[in-house]
Protein backbone atom coordinates (compact mmCIF):
# COMPACT_ATOMS: atom_id res chain seq x y z
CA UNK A 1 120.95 -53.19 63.05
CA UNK A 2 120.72 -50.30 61.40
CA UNK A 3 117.47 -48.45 60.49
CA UNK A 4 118.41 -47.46 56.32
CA UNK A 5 116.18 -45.26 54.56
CA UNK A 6 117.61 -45.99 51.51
CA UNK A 7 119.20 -41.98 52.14
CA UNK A 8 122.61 -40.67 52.34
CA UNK A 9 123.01 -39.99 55.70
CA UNK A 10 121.92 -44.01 56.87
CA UNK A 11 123.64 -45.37 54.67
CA UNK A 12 126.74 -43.59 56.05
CA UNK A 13 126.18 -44.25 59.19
CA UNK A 14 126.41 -48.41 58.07
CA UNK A 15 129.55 -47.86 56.06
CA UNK A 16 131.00 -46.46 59.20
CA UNK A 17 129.62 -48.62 61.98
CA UNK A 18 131.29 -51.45 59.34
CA UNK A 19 134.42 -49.23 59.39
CA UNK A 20 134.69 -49.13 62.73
CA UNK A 21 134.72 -53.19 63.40
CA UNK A 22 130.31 -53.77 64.08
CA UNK A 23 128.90 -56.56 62.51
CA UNK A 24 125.97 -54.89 60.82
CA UNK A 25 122.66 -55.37 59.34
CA UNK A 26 120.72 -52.90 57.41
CA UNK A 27 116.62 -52.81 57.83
CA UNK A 28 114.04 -50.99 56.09
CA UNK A 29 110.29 -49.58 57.82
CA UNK A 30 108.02 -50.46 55.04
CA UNK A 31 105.48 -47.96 56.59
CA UNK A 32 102.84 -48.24 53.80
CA UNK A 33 103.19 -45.76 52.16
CA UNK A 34 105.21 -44.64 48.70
CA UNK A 35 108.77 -45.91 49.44
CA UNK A 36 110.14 -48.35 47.24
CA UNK A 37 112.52 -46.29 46.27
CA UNK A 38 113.53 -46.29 49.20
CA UNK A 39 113.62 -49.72 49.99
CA UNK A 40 115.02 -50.28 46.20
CA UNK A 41 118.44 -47.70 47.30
CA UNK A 42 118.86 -49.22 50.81
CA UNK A 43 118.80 -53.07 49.93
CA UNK A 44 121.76 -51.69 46.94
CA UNK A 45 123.52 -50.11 49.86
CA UNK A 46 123.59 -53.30 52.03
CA UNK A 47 124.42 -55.17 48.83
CA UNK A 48 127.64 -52.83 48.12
CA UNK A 49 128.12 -53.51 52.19
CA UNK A 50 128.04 -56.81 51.53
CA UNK A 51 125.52 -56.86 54.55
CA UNK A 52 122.01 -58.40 55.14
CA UNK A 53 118.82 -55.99 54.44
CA UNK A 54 115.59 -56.70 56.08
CA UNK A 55 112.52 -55.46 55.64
CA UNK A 56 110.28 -54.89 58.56
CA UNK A 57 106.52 -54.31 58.04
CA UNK A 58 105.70 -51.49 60.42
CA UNK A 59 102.45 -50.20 58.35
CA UNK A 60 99.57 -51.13 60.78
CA UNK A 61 101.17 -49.34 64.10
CA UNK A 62 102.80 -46.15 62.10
CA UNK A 63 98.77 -45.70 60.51
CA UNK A 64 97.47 -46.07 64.63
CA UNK A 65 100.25 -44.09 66.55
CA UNK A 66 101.63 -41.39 63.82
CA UNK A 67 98.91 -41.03 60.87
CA UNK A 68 95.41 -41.44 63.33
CA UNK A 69 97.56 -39.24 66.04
CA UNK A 70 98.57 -36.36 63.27
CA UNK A 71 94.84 -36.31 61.87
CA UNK A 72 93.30 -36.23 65.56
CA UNK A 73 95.60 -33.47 66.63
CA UNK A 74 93.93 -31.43 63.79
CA UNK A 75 90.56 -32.13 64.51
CA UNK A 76 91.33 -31.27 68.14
CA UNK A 77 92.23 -28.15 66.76
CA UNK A 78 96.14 -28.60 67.54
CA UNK A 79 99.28 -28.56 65.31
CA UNK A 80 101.74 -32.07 66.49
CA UNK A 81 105.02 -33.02 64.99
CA UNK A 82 104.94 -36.57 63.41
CA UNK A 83 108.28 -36.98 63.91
CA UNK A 84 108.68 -37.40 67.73
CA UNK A 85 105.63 -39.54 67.38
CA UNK A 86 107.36 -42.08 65.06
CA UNK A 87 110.78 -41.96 66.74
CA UNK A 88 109.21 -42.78 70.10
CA UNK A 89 106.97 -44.95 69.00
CA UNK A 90 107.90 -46.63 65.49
CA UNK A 91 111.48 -46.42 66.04
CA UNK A 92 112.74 -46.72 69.19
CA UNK A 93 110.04 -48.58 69.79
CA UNK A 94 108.90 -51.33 67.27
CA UNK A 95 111.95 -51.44 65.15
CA UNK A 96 114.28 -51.34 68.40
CA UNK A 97 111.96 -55.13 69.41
CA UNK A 98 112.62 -56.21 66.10
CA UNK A 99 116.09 -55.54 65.70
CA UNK A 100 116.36 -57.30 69.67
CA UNK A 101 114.26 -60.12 68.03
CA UNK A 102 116.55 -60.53 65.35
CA UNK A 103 119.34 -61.48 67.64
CA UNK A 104 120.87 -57.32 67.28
CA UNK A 105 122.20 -55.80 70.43
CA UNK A 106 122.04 -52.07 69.09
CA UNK A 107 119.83 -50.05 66.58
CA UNK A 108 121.99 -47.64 65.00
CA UNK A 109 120.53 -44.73 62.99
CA UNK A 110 121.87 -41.32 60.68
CA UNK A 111 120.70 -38.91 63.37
CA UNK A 112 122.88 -36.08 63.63
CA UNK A 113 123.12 -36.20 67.48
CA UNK A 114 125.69 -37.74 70.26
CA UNK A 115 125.29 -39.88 73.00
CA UNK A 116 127.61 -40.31 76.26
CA UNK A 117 127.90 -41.78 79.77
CA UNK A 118 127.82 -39.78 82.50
CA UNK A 119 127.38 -40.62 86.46
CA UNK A 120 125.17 -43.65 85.83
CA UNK A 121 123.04 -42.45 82.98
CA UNK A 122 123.45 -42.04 79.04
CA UNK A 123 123.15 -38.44 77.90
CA UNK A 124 121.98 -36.73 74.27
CA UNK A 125 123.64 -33.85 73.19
CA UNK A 126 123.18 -31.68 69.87
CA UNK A 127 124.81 -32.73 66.92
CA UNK A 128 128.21 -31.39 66.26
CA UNK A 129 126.92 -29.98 63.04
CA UNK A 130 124.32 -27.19 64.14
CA UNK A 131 122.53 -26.92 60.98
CA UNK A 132 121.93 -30.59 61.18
CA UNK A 133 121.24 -31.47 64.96
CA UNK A 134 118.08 -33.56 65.63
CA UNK A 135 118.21 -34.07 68.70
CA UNK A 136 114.76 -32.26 69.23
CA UNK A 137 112.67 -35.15 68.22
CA UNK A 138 114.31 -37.53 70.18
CA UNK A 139 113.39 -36.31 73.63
CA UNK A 140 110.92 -38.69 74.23
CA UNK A 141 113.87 -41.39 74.64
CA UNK A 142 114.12 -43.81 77.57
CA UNK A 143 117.33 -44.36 79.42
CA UNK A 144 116.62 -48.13 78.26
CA UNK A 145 116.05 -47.29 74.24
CA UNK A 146 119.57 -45.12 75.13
CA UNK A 147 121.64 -47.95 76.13
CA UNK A 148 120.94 -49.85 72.63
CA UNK A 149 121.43 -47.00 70.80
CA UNK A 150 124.47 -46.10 68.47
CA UNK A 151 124.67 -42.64 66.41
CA UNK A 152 127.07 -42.88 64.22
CA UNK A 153 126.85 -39.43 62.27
CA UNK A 154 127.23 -37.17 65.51
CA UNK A 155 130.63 -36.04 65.65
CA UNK A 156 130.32 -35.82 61.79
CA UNK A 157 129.01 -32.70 59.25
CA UNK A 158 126.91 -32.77 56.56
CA UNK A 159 129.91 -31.97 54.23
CA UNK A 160 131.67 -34.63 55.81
CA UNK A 161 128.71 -37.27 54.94
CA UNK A 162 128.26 -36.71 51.66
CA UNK A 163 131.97 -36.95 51.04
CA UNK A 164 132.07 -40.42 52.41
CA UNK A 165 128.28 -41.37 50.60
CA UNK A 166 130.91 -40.79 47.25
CA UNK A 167 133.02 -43.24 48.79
CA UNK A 168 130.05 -45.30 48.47
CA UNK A 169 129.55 -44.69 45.06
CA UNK A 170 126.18 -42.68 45.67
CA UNK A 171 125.75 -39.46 44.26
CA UNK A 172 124.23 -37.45 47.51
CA UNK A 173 122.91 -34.43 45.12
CA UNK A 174 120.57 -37.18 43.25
CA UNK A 175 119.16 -38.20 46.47
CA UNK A 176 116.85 -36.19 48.24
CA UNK A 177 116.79 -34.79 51.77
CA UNK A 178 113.87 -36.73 53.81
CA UNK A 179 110.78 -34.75 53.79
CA UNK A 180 109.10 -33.49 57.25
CA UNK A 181 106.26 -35.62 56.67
CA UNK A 182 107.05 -38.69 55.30
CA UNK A 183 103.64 -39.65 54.21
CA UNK A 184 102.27 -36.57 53.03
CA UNK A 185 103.67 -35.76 49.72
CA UNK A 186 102.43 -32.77 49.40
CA UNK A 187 100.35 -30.09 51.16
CA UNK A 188 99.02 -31.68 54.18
CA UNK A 189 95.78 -29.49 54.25
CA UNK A 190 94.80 -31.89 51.05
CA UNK A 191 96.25 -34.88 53.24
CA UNK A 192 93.66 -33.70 55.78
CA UNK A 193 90.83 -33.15 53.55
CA UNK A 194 89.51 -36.51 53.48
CA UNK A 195 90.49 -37.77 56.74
CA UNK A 196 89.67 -35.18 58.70
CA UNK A 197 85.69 -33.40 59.75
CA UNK A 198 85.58 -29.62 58.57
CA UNK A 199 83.56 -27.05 58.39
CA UNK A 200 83.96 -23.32 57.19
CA UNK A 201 82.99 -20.22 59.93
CA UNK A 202 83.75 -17.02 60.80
CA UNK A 203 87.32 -15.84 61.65
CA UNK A 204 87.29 -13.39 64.24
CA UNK A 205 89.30 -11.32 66.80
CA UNK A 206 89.64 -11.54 70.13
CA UNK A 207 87.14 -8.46 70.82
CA UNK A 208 84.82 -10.35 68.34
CA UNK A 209 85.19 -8.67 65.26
CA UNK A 210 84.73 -11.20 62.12
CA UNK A 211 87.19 -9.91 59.51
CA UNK A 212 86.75 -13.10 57.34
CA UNK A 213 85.68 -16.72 56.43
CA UNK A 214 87.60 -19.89 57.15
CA UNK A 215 87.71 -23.12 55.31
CA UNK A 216 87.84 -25.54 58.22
CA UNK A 217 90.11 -25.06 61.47
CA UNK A 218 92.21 -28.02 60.41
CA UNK A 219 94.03 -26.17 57.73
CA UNK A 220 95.34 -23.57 59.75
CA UNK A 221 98.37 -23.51 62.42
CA UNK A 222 98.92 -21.05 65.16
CA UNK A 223 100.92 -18.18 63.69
CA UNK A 224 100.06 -18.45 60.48
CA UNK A 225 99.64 -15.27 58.58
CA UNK A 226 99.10 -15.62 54.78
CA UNK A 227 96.25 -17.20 53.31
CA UNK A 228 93.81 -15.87 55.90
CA UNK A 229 91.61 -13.42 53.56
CA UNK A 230 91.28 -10.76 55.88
CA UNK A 231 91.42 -7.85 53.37
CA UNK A 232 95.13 -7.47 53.58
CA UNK A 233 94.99 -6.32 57.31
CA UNK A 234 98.83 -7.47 59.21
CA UNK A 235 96.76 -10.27 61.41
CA UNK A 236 98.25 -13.76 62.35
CA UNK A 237 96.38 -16.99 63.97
CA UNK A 238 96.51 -16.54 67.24
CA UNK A 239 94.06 -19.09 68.52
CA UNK A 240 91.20 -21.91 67.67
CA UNK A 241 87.95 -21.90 69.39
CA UNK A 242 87.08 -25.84 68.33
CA UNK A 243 83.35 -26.02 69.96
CA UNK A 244 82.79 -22.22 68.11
CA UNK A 245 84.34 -23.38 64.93
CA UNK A 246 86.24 -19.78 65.22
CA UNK A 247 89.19 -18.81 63.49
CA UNK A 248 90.83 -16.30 66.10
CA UNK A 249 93.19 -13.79 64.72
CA UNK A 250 95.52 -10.91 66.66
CA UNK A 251 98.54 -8.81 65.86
CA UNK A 252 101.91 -10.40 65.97
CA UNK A 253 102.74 -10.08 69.63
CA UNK A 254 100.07 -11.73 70.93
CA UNK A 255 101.59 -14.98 69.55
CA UNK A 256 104.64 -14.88 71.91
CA UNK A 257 102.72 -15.59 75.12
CA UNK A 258 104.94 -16.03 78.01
CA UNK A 259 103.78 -18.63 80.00
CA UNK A 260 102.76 -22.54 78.81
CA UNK A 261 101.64 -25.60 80.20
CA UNK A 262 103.91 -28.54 78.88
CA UNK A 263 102.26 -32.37 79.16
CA UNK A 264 103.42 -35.98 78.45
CA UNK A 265 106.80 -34.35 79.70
CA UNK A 266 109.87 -36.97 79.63
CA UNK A 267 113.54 -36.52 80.55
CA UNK A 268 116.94 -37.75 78.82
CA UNK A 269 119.78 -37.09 80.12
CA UNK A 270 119.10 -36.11 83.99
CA UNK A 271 116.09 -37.91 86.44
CA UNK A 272 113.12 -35.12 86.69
CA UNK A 273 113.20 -32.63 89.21
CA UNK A 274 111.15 -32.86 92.04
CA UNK A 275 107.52 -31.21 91.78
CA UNK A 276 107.07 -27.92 92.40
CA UNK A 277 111.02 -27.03 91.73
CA UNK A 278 111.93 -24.38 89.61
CA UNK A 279 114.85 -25.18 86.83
CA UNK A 280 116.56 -23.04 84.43
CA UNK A 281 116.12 -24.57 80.68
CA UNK A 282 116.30 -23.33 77.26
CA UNK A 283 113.29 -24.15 75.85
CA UNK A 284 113.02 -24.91 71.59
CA UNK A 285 108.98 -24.39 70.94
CA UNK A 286 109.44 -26.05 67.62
CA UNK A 287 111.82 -28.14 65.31
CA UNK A 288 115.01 -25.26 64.40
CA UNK A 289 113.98 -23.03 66.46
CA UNK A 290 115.82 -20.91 68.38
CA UNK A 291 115.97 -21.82 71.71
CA UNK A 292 114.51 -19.35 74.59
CA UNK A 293 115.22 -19.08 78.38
CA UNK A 294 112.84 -20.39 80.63
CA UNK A 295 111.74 -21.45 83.76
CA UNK A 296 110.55 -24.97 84.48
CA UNK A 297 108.64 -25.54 86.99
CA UNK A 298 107.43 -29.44 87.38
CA UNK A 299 103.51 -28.91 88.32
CA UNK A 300 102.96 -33.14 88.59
CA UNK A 301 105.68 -36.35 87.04
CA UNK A 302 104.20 -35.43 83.60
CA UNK A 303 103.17 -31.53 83.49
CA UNK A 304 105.40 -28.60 83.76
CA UNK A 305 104.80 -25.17 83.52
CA UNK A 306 107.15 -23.04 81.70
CA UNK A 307 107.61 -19.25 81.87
CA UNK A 308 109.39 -17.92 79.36
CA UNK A 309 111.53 -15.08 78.67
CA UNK A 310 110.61 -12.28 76.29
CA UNK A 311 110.46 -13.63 72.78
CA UNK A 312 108.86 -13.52 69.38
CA UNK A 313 107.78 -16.99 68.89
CA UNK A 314 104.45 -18.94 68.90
CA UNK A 315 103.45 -20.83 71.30
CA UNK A 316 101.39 -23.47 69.07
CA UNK A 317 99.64 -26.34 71.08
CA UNK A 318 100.43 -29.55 69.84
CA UNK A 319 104.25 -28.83 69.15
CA UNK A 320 107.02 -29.74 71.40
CA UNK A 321 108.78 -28.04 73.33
CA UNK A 322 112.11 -29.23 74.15
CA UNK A 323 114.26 -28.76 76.94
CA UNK A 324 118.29 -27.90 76.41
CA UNK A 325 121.18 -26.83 78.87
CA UNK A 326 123.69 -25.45 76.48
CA UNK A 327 124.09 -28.76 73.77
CA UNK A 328 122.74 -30.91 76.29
CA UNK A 329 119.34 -32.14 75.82
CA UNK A 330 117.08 -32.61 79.17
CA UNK A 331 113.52 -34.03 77.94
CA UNK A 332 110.58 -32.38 76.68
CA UNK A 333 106.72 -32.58 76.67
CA UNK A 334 103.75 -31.49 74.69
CA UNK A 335 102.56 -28.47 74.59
CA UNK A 336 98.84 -28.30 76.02
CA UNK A 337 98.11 -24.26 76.15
C-alpha cells in the first residue's frame, strides 16, 4: 500500500515499487480538510498504474492527535511540529492498521530517507539527496512500524523524481511542493485565532523592562524577531511567561542556550542507552537545521538531557530535537525547556 498524496514524489515512489515487481495499491488520508485535489490527482495516478486507490477516512483522529495537539501546544505557550505528530500517529499508525487490514504487508511512502538491516534491528538513515532528507520527522518510529515499511525515493534525488513523474505523464512544475502545515492554508496565527484563548500584555525583558504590547502569546515562536513592535530595538523572543501573559524578549545570544531537557524521547536505529550514560549525538533542534554536537545524557527511559556545543540556534520548546550519528538517525524527543 502506498500512502499517495496525489504529489509527485508518491506517486513516484508507486511507479517504482510497480517497477520493481510489488503488487501495489495506492491510498489516500482524507484528513478533512481541503484536499480533493489531492485525492482527484492520486486516484488518476493509480488509474495510469492501472492499480487500486482507496480512500481512507482518517479525519476524526488527525483533528484529536495533530490539530487539538498543535492548538494546545500554543496555548501552553510552546511551538510543536505537526508533522512528527501525524507521521507517528496518522501514518505509521492508523494508515499502517489499515493498509494491514486491507490484506497489505508494507506501507510504502515518498519520504526521502533509507532504511537497512543491521545486527538484528532496521536502521533510518538521511536521504541520499541532502536538500530533501526527512528523516527528522520520522524519529518517533518503532522497530515494528520499520519492518513494514518500504521507502522507495531514498537512494533517489529530487532531479531524479521529477524526471521519472514525466515518465508518468505529470508535469512536476504544475504540482506543488506539500506545504508544512497541511491544514493551515495560510498564516497559522489566523488558524489559531479562533481556536485558541488569547489575550494581549506587556512584552518585557528579562530585567523587567516592558518595551511593548503583545497580541496574545500564541502568535509568537521562540526566536522570533520581526513583528514584535519594540521601537526598532535588535530584540528576539526569548521566552513565554504563560501564567504572566509576558512576552519575554533578549538579544540574540540568549536564544542559543546550551543545555535542554528532551521528553517523550524514542530511539530508531540503536536500543537506548542505559540511564545516566553519556552519548555523543548530533542534535537537529528543528526541521533543516543544521545539526549541533551534543551530549546525551539519558536522565529516565523517556527524558534526556542534552548539552550542547556552542551554537547560534534556538532552543524553542515544543520542537524536536533529533538525534543523528553522521547520516544515521538515533531517535529523538520533545523538547520540554
Amino acid at each position: 500500500m502506498v500512502a499517495m498524496s496525489g504529489g509527485v514524489d508518491s506517486s513516484v515512489a508507486a511507479a517504482l515499487l510497480m517497477h520493481w515487481g510489488w503488487e501495489v495499491a495506492g491510498v489516500t488520508m482524507d484528513l478533512g480538510i481541503r484536499q480533493q485535489h489531492a485525492v482527484r490527482r492520486a486516484a488518476a495516478v493509480c488509474r495510469r498504474l492501472g492499480v487500486e486507490h482507496y480512500v481512507v477516512d482518517l479525519a476524526e483522529y488527525f483533528r484529536e492527535q495533530v490539530i487539538d495537539y498543535f492548538c494546545a501546544e500554543y496555548a501552553a505557550g510552546r511551538t510543536p511540529n505537526p508533522c512528527v505528530r501525524c507521521n507517528r500517529f496518522i501514518k505509521w499508525d492508523a494508515l499502517l492498521g489499515t493498509a494491514l487490514k486491507l490484506g497489505r504487508e508494507y506501507l510504502a511512502t515518498g519520504h526521502y530517507v533509507r532504511k537497512d538491516w543491521r545486527e538484528g534491528r532496521y536502521r533510518l538513515w538521511r536521504g541520499r539527496d541532502r536538500s530533501k532528507d526527512q528523516s527528522y520527522v520520522l524519529y518517533g518510529l518503532s522497530q515494528r512500524q520499520l519492518a513494514r515499511a518500504i521507502f522507495p525515493l531514498g537512494e533517489s534525488t529530487k532531479q531524479q523524481v521529477r524526471s521519472l513523474a514525466r515518465g508518468l505523464g505529470m508535469n512536476p512544475s504544475a504540482i506543488a511542493e506539500s506545504q508544512d502545515i497541511c491544514f493551515i492554508p495560510g498564516d497559522y496565527r489566523e488558524f489559531l485565532r479562533d481556536r485558541v484563548a488569547f489575550a494581549p500584555g506587556p512584552i518585557r525583558t528579562e530585567s523587567g523592562e516592558e518595551v511593548g504590547q503583545h497580541e496574545g502569546l500564541p502568535f509568537y515562536t521562540i526566536g522570533q524577531r520581526r513583528g514584535l513592535g519594540v521601537g526598532g530595538r535588535l530584540l528576539f523572543v526569548i521566552g513565554k511567561d504563560v501564567a504572566g501573559n509576558v512576552l519575554v524578549v533578549g538579544p540574540r545570544e540568549m536564544l542559543a542556550r546550551q543545555e535542554c531537557l528532551v521528553e517523550e524521547v524514542s530511539w530508531v536505529s540503536e536500543p537506548p542507552p542505559r540511564i545516566g550514560e553519556r552519548v555523543r549525538v548530533e542534535v537537529a533542534l528543528r526541521y533543516r537545521a543544521q545539526p549541533i554536537a551534543a551530549m546525551l545524557t539519558m536522565t529516565t527511559a523517556a527524558t534526556a538531557q542534552l548539552a550542547l556545543a556552542p551554537h547560534d540556534q534556538a532552543v524553542t520548546p515544543g520542537q524536536s530535537a533529533v538525534f543523528y550519528r553522521g547520516d544515521l538517525l538515533l531517535g529523538g524527543g520533545i523538547i520540554a525547556s
